[in-house]
Protein backbone atom coordinates (compact mmCIF):
# COMPACT_ATOMS: atom_id res chain seq x y z
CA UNK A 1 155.60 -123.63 -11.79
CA UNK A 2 155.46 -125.10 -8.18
CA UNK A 3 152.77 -127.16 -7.13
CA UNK A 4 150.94 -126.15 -3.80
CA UNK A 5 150.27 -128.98 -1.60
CA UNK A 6 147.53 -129.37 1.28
CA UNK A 7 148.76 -132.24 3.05
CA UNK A 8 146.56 -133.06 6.16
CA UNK A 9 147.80 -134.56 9.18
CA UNK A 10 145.51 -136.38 12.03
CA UNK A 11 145.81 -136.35 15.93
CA UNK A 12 147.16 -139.16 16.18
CA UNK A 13 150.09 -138.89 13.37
CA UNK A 14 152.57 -136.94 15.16
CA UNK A 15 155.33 -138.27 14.36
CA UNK A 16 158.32 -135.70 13.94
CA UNK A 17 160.85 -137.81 12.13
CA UNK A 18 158.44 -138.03 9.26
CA UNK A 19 160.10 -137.72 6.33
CA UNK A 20 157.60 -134.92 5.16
CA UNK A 21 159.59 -132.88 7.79
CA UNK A 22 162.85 -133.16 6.58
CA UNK A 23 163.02 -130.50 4.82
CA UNK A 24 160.73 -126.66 4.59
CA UNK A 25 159.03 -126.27 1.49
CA UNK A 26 157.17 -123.24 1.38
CA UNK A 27 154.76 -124.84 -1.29
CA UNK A 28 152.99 -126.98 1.40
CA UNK A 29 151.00 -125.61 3.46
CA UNK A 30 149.93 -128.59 7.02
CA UNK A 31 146.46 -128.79 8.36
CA UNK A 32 145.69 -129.69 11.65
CA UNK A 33 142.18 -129.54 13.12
CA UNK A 34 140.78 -130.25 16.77
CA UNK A 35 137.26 -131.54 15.30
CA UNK A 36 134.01 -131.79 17.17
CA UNK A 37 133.56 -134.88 14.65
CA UNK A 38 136.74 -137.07 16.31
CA UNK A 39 135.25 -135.70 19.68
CA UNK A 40 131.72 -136.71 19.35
CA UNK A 41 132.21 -140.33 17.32
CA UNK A 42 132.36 -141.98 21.32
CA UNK A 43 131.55 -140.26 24.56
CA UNK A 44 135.29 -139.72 25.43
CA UNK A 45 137.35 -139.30 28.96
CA UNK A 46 138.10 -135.85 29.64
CA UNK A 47 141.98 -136.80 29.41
CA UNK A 48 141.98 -138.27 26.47
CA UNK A 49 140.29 -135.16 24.56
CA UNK A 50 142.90 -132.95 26.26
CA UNK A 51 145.63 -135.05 26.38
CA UNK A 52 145.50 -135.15 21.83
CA UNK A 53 144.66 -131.16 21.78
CA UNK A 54 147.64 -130.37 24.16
CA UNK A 55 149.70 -132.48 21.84
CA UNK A 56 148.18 -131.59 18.23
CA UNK A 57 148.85 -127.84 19.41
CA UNK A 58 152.65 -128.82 20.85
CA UNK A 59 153.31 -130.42 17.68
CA UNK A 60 152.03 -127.51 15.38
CA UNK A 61 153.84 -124.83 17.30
CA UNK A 62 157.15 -127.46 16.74
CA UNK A 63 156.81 -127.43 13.04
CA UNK A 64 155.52 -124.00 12.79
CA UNK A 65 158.99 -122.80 14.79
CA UNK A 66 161.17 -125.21 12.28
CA UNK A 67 159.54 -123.27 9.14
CA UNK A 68 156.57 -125.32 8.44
CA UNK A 69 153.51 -123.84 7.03
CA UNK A 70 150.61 -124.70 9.31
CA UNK A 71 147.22 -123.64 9.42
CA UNK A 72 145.39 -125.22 12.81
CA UNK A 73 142.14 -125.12 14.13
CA UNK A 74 141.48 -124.99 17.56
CA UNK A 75 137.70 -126.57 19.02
CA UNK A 76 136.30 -123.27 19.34
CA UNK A 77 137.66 -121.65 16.27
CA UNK A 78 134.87 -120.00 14.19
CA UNK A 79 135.91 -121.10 10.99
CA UNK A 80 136.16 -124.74 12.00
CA UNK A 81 133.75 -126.66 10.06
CA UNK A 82 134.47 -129.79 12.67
CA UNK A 83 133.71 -131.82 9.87
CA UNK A 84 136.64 -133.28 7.94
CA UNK A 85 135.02 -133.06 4.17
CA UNK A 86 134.44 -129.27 4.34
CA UNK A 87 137.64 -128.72 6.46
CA UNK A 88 139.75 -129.97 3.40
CA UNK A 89 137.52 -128.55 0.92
CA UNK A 90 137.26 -124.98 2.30
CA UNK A 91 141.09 -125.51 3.05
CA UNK A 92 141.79 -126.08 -0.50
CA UNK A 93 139.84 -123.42 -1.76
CA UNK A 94 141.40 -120.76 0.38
CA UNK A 95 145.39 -121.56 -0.16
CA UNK A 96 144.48 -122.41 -3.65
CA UNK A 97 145.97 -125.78 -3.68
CA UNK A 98 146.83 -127.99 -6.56
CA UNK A 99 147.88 -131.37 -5.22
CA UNK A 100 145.86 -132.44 -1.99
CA UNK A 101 147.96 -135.46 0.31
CA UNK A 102 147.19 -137.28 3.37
CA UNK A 103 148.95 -139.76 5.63
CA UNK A 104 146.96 -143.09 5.70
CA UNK A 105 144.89 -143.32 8.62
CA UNK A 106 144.89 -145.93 11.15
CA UNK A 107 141.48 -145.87 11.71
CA UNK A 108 139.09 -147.71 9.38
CA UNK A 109 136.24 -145.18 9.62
CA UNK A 110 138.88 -142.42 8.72
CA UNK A 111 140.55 -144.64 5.94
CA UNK A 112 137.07 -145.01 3.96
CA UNK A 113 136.28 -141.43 4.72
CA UNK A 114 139.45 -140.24 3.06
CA UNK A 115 138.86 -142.41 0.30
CA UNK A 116 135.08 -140.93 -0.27
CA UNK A 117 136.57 -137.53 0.17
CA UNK A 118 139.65 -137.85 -2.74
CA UNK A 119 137.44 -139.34 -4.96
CA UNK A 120 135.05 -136.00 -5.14
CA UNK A 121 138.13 -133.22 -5.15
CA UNK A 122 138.69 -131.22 -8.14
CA UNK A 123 142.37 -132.08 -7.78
CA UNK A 124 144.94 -135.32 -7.99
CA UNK A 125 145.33 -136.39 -4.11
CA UNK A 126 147.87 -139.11 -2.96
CA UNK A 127 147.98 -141.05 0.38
CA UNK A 128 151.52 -141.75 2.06
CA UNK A 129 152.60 -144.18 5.46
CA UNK A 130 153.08 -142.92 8.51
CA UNK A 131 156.58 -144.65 8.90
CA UNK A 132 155.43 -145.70 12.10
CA UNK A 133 154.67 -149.10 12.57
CA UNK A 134 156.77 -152.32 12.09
CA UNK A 135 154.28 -153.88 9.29
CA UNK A 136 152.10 -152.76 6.96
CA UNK A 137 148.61 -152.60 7.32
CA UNK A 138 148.74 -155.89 4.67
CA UNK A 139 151.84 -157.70 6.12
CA UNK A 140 149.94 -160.65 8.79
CA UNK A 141 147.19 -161.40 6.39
CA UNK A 142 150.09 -162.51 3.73
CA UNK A 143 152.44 -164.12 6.65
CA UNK A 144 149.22 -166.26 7.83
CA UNK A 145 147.74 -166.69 3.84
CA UNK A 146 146.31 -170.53 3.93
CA UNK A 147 146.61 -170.49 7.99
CA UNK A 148 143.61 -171.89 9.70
CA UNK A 149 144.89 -169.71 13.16
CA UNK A 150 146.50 -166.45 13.47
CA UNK A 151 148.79 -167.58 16.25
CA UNK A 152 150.23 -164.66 17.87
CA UNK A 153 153.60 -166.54 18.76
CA UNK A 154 154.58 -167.18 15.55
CA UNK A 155 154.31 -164.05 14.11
CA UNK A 156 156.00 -162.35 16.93
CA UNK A 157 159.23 -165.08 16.17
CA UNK A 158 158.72 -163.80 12.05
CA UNK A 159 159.12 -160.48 13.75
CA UNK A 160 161.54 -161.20 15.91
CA UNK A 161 163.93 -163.04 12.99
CA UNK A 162 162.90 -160.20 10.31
CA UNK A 163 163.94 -157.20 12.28
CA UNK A 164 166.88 -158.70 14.50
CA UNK A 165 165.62 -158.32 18.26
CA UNK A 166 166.99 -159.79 20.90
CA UNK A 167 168.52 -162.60 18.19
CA UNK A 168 171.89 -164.48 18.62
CA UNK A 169 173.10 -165.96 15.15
CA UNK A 170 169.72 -166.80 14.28
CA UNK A 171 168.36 -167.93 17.99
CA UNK A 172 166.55 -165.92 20.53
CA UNK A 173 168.62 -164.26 23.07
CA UNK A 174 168.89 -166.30 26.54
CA UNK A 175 167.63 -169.63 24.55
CA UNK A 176 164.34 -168.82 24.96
CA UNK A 177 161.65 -166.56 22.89
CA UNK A 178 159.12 -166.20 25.20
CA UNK A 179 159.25 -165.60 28.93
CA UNK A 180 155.64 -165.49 29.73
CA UNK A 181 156.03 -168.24 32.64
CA UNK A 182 158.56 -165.79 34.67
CA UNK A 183 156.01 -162.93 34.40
CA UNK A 184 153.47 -163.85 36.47
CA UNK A 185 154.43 -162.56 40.17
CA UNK A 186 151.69 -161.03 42.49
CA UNK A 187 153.67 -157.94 44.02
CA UNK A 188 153.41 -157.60 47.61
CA UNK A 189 154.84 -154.31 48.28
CA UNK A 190 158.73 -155.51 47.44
CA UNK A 191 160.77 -154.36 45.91
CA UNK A 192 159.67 -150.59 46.12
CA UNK A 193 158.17 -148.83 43.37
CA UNK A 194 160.29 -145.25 42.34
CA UNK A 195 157.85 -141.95 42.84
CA UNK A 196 156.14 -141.89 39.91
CA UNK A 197 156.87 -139.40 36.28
CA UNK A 198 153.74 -136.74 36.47
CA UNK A 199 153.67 -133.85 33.89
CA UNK A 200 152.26 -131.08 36.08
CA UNK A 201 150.32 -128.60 32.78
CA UNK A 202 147.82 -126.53 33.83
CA UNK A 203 144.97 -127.04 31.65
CA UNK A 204 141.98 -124.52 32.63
CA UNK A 205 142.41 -122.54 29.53
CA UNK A 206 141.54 -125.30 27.45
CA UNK A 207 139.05 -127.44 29.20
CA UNK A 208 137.41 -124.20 28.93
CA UNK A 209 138.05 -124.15 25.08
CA UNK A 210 135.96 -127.85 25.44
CA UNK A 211 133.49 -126.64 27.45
CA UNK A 212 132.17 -123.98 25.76
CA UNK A 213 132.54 -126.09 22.31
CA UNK A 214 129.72 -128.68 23.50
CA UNK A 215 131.69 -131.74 23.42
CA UNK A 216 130.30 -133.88 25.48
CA UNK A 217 132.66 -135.69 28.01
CA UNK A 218 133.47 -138.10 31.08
CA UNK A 219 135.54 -138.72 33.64
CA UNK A 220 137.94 -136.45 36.14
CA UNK A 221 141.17 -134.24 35.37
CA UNK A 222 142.87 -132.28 37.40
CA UNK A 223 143.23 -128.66 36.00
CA UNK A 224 146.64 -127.89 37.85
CA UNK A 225 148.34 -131.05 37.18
CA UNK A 226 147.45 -132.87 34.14
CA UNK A 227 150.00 -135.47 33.88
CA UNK A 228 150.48 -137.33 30.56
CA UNK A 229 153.48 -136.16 28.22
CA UNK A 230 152.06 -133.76 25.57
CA UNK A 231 155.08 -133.43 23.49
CA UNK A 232 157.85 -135.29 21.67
CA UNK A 233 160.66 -134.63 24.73
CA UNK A 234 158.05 -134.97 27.62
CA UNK A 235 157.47 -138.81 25.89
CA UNK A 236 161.22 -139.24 25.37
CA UNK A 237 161.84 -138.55 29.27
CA UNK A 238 159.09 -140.95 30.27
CA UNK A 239 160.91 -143.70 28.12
CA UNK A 240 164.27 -142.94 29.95
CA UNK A 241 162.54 -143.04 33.35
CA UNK A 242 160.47 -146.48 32.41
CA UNK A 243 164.16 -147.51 31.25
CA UNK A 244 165.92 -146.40 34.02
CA UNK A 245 163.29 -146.96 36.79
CA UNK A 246 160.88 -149.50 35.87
CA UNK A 247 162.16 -152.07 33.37
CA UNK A 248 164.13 -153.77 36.14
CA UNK A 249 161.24 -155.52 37.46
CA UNK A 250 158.32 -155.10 34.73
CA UNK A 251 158.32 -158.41 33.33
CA UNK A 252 158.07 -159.99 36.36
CA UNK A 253 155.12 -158.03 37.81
CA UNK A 254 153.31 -157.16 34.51
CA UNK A 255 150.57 -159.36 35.47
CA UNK A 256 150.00 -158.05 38.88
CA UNK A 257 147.66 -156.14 40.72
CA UNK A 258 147.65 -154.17 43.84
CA UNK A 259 144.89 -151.69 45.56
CA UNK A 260 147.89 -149.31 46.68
CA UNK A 261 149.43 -148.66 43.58
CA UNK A 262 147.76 -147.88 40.26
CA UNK A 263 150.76 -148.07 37.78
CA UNK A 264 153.39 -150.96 39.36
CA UNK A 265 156.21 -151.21 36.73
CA UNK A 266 154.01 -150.26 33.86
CA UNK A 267 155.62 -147.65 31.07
CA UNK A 268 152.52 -145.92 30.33
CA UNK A 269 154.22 -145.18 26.81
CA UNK A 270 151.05 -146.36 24.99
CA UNK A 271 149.65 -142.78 24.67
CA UNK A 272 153.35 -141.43 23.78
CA UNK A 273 153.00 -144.28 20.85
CA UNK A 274 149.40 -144.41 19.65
CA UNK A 275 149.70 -140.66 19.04
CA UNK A 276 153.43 -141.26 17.15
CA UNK A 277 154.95 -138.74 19.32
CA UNK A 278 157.32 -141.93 19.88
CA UNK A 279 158.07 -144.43 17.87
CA UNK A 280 157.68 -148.54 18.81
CA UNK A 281 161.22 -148.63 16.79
CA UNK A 282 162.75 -146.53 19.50
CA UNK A 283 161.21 -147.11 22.06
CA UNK A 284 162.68 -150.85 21.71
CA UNK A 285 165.54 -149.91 21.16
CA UNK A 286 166.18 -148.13 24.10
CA UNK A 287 165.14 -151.17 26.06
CA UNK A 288 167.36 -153.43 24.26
CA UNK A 289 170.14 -150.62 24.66
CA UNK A 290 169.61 -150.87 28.79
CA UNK A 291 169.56 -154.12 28.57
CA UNK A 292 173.30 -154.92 27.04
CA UNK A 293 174.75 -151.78 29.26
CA UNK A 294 174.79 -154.63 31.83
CA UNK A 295 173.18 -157.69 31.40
CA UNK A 296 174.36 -158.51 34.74
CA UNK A 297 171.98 -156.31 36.27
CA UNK A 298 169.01 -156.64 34.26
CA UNK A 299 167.29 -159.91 33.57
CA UNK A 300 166.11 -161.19 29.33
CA UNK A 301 162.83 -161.79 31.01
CA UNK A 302 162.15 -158.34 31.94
CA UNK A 303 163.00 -157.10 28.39
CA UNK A 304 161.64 -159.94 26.46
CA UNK A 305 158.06 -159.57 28.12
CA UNK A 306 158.38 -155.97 27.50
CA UNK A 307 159.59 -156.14 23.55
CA UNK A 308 156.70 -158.86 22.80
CA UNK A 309 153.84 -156.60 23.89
CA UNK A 310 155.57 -153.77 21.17
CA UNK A 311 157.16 -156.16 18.54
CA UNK A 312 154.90 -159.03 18.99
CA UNK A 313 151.35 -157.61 20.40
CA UNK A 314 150.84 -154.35 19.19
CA UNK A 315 151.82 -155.22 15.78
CA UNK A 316 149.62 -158.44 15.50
CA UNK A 317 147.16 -156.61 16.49
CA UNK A 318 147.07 -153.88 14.13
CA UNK A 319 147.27 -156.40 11.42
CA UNK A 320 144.44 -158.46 13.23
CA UNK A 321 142.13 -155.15 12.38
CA UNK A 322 143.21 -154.61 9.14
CA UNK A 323 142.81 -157.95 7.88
CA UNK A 324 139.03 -158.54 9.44
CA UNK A 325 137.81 -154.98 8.84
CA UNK A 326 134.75 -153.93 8.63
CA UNK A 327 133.04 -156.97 9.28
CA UNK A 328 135.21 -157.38 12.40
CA UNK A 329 133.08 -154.11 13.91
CA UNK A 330 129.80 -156.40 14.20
CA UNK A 331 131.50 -159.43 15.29
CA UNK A 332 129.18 -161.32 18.43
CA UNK A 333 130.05 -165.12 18.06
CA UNK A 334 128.44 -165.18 21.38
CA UNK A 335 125.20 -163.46 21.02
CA UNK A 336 125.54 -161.25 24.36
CA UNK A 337 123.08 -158.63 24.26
CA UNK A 338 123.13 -157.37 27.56
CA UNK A 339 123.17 -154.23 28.49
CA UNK A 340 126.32 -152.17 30.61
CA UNK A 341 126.05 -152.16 33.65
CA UNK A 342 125.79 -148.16 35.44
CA UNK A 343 128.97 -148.79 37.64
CA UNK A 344 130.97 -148.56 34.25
CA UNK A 345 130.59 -145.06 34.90
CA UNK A 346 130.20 -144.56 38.35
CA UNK A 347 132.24 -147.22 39.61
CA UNK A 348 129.46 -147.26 42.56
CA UNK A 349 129.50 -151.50 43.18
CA UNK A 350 130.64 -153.34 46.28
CA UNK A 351 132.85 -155.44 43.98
CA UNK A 352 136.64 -153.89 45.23
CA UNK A 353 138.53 -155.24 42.36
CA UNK A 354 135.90 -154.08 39.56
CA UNK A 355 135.71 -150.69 41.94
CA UNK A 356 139.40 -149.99 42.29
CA UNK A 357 139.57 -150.78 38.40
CA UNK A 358 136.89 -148.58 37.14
CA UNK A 359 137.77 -145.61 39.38
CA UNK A 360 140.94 -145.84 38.49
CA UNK A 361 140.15 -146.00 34.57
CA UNK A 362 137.52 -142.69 35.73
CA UNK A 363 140.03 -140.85 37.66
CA UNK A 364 143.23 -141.88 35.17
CA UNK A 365 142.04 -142.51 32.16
CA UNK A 366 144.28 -145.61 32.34
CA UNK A 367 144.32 -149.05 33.57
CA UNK A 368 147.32 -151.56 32.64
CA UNK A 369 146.28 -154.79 30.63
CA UNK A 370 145.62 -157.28 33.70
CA UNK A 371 142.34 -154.98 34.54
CA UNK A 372 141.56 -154.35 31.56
CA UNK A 373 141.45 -157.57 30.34
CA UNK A 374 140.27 -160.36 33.89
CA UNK A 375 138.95 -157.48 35.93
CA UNK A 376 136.83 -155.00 34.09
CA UNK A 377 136.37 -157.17 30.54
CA UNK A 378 136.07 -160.47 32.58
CA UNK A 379 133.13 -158.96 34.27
CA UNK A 380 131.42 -157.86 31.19
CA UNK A 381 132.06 -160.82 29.50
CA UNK A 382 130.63 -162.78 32.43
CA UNK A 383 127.57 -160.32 32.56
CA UNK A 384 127.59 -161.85 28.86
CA UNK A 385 127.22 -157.86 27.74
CA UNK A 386 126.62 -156.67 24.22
CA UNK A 387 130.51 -156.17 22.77
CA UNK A 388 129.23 -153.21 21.58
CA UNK A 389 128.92 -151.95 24.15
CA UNK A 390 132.09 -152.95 25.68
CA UNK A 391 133.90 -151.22 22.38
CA UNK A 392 132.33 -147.75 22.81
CA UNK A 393 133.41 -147.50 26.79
CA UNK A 394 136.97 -148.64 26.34
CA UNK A 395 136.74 -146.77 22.94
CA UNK A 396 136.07 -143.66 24.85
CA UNK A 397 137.42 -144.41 28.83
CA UNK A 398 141.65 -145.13 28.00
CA UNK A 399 143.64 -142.36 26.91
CA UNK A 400 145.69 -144.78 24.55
CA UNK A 401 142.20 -145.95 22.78
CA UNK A 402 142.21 -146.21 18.84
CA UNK A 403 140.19 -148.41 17.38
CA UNK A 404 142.82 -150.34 15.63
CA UNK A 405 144.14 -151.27 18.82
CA UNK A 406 141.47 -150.94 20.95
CA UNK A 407 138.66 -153.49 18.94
CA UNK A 408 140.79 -156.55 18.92
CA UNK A 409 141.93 -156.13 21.60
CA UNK A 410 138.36 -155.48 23.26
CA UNK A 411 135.93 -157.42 20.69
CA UNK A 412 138.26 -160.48 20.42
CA UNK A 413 140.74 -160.48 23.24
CA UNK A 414 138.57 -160.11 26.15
CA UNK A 415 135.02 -160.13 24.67
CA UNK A 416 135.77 -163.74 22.71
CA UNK A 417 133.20 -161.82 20.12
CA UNK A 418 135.33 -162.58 17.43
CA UNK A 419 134.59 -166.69 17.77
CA UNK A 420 138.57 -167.26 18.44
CA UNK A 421 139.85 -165.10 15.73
CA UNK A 422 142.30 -163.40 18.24
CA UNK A 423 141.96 -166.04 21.48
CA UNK A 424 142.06 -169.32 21.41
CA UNK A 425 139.67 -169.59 24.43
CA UNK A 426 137.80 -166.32 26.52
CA UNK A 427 139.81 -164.79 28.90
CA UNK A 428 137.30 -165.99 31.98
CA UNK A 429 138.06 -166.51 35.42
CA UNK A 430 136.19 -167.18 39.07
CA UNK A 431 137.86 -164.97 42.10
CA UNK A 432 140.43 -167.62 42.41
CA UNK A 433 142.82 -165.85 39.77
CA UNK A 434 142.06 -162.29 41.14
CA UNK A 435 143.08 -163.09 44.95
CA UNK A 436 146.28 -165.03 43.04
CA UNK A 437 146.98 -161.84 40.99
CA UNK A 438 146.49 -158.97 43.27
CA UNK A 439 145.09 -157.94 46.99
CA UNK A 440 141.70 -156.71 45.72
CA UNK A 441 140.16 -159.60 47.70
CA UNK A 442 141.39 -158.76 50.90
CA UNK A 443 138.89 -156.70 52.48
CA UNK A 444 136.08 -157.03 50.21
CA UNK A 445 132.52 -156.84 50.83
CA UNK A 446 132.40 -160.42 49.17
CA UNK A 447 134.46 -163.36 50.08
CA UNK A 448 136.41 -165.03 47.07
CA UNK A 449 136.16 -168.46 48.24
CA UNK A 450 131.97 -168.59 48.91
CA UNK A 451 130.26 -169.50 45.62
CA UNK A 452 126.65 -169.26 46.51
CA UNK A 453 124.89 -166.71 49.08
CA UNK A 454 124.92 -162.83 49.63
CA UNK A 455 128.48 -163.24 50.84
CA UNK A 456 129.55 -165.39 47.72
CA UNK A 457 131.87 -163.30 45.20
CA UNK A 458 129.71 -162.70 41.97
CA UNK A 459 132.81 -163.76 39.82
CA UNK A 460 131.83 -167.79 41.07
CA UNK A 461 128.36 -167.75 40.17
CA UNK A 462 128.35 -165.98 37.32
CA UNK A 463 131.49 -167.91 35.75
CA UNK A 464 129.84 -170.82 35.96
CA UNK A 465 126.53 -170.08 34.79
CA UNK A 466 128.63 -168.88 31.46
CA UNK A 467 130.31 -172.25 31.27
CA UNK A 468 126.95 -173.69 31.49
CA UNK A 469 125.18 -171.17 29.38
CA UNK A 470 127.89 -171.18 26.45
CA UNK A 471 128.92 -175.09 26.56
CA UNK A 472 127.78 -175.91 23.51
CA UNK A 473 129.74 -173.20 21.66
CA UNK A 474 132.80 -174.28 22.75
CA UNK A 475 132.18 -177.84 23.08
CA UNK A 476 134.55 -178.86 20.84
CA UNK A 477 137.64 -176.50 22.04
CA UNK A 478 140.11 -178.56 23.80
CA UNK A 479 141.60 -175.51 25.39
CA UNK A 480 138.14 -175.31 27.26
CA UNK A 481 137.85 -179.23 28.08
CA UNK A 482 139.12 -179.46 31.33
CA UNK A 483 136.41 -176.65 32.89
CA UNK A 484 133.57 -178.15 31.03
CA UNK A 485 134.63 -181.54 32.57
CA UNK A 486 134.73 -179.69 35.81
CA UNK A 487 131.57 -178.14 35.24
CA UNK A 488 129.82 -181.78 33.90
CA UNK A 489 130.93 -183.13 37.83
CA UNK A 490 128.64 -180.62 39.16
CA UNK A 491 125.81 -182.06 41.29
CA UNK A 492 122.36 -180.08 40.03
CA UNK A 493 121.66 -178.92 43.24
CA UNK A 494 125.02 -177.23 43.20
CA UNK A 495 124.70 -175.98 39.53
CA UNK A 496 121.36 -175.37 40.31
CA UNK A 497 122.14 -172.77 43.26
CA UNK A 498 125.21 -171.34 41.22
CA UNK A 499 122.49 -170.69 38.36
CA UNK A 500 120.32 -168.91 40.83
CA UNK A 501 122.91 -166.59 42.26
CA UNK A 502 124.16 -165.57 38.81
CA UNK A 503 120.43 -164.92 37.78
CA UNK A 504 119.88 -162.41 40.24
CA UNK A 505 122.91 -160.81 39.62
CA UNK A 506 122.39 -160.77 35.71
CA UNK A 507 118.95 -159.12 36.38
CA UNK A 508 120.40 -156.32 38.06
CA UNK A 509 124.25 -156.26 38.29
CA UNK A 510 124.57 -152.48 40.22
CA UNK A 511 123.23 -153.78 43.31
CA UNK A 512 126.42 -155.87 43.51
């Protein structure tokens, strides 16, 4: 007698080359669920909520038209428990399953969940991968066993060697494995960027469907033209247009920043990825594949920066999670207990590079890693605010968040919370790097070069006082020895006024 499965699939395990799907079995019945619980966990950005419904429902409709069974509930479906537990429970009781499966989560919170919920069922349950990632959730803790640092650039070369990218009888491709140095150009409006790839869906129906559910949101969306790709060949176009379009220059202007242009070179493929509608297998490989159709025309460093934020990046991270979870959740090595500030959700300040960023992140649900990380995390790191805080607001703000990719690189990337586990030093700056970096300082209400005074940028005085504040935590970093000696010439009267300025803006950080 055949054995009828419930297998369960998550919003963010779309991934249509599963090899679940290779073949119809009318003994398994799929469950999807839009679930006031994933909703309601963080405050979340408008996009982001309808960007994973649009794309749950796209995929459903896709397996439901290849002879999949599917049962789906929508947000404001009566019978929705919006509680995972009783969804699979009730689920099981009404298709009378005898075998209940489950893809392994990527979240940590979901992963123990799972595990509470199998161990109460009245019937066997088995977990299987994704057949997504690179790694396994396991793989960095074993490469960096006995390791005293979790150096991200040799585990990207492991990567690299293991899996044959951009390798040339056992050497990196051009000579070189990392290209860092060449991507580091300020863009000045050359060469042009190509019109941008917008999705125009019209989404009234089911912000609606939100709406009336209770979920609680943030942000803008337009309700005529929401643009993100919502299904498996809307994200394959966007990777032939990055490839076609963008890649030529990406790598070189990665790092850049401009008040005219929101998205530069940038793939925005992260979504496309996080929610396995693509794959990071594929989506280097059609990189790598642009790349040899005429190396003439398109530069290693372009492609190489690109590959080591999939192959290298993305991966560590993961395994960064997996390996320090849960404890990694409650992580302040610095003891900021600030609070955040209101213009992380108005982004009402007089600051135009925090402003452009945060609007943008409001009105995009999006910002590419240079504002994430020494614009908007720079400043709350300098505000020295709680990294819990920090967590929940990118948690909830980026349309790409999931906390396996977002905490590392939030709590230890660009909060230092994690004491160095990720960074080897905080990713700090003054205004100096910002006007290098981008245009935001040109025509600011502040000036980048004043330190002290009500014209003085707040990035000066406050970096400083954090030097001074935090210099006995990383007095014995010699990646940080060179701006404590700096700091140490100080004069008190200068540190003094630079301590002052910094104060007032710490005590209330929206008037700035």
């Amino acid at each position: 007698m055949a054995v009828k499965k419930l297998r369960l699939l998550l919003g963010d395990q779309l991934n249509s080359n599963h090899s679940w799907f290779k073949e119809v079995n009318t003994d398994v019945v799929y469950l999807m669920a839009e679930m006031r619980q994933e909703t309601d966990y963080v405050k979340h950005h408008i996009q982001k909520v309808v960007a994973f419904f649009m794309s749950m429902r796209n995929f459903a409709g896709q397996l439901k038209k290849e002879g999949h069974e599917v049962l789906y509930y929508t947000i404001g479906d009566q019978a929705n428990p919006h509680e995972l537990g009783q969804l699979i429970t009730q689920t099981i009781e009404k298709i009378g399953a005898d075998k209940f499966e489950y893809l392994l989560p990527d979240e940590y919170r979901l992963d123990q969940q799972l595990v509470k919920i199998t161990e109460h069922l009245p019937l066997p349950s088995e977990s299987f991968d994704t057949e997504h990632f690179f790694t396994t959730r396991n793989e960095l803790e074993l490469f960096f066993k006995g390791k005293k640092q979790l150096i991200m650039e040799s585990f990207y070369r492991m990567m690299r060697k293991k899996h044959s990218v951009l390798m040339e009888g056992g050497q990196p491709e051009g000579g070189k494995w990392n290209y860092d140095q060449s991507n580091r150009k300020k863009w000045k409006g050359e060469p042009p960027i190509p019109p941008e790839k917008r999705y125009k869906h019209k989404v009234k129906g089911i912000l609606l469907e939100i709406k009336n559910s209770g979920a609680r949101t943030f942000g803008e969306i337009n309700p005529e033209e929401f643009h993100w790709p919502c299904s498996r060949e809307e994200s394959l176009s966007l990777l032939s247009y990055f490839c076609n379009s963008l890649l030529p220059y990406f790598g070189d202007y990665q790092d850049a920043m401009h008040t005219e242009e929101k998205f530069l070179f940038h793939s925005r493929l992260s979504f496309a990825m996080n929610s396995k509608m693509l794959s990071p297998r594929e989506v280097i490989e059609a990189v790598i594949e642009k790349y040899y159709e005429d190396t003439n025309a398109l530069d290693i460093s372009q492609v190489e920066g690109f590959v080591r934020q999939i192959l290298g990046w993305r991966e560590y991270m993961r395994g960064i999670y997996w390996k320090e979870m849960p404890a990694y959740a409650h992580k302040n090595a610095l003891d900021n207990r600030n609070p955040l500030p209101e213009f992380f959700w108005t982004g009402k300040t007089k600051m135009n590079c925090v402003k452009a960023s945060i609007e943008q992140s409001l009105q995009e649900a999006y910002a590419h890693h240079i504002q994430r990380l020494m614009i908007i995390g720079n400043m709350a790191l300098l505000l020295q605010v709680d990294p819990t805080f920090v967590d929940a607001w990118y948690l909830g703000v980026y349309i790409d968040a999931i906390e396996w990719v977002e905490m590392p690189n939030t709590r230890g990337m660009s909060q230092f919370a994690d004491g160095g586990i990720v960074a080897t030093k905080p990713y700090i700056s003054s205004a100096n790097y910002i006007n290098k970096m981008g245009n935001y300082c040109s025509g600011c209400h502040y000036n980048y070069k004043e330190k002290t005074g009500e014209n003085a940028c707040p990035f000066n005085a406050l970096y400083w006082n954090f030097l001074e504040e935090k210099q006995s935590y990383f007095k014995n970093n010699r990646r940080m020895a060179m701006m404590l000696n700096l700091l140490n010439k100080k004069s008190p009267e200068e540190l003094g006024a630079l301590k002052a300025r910094a104060q007032e803006i710490l005590q209330d950080p929206d008037q700035f």
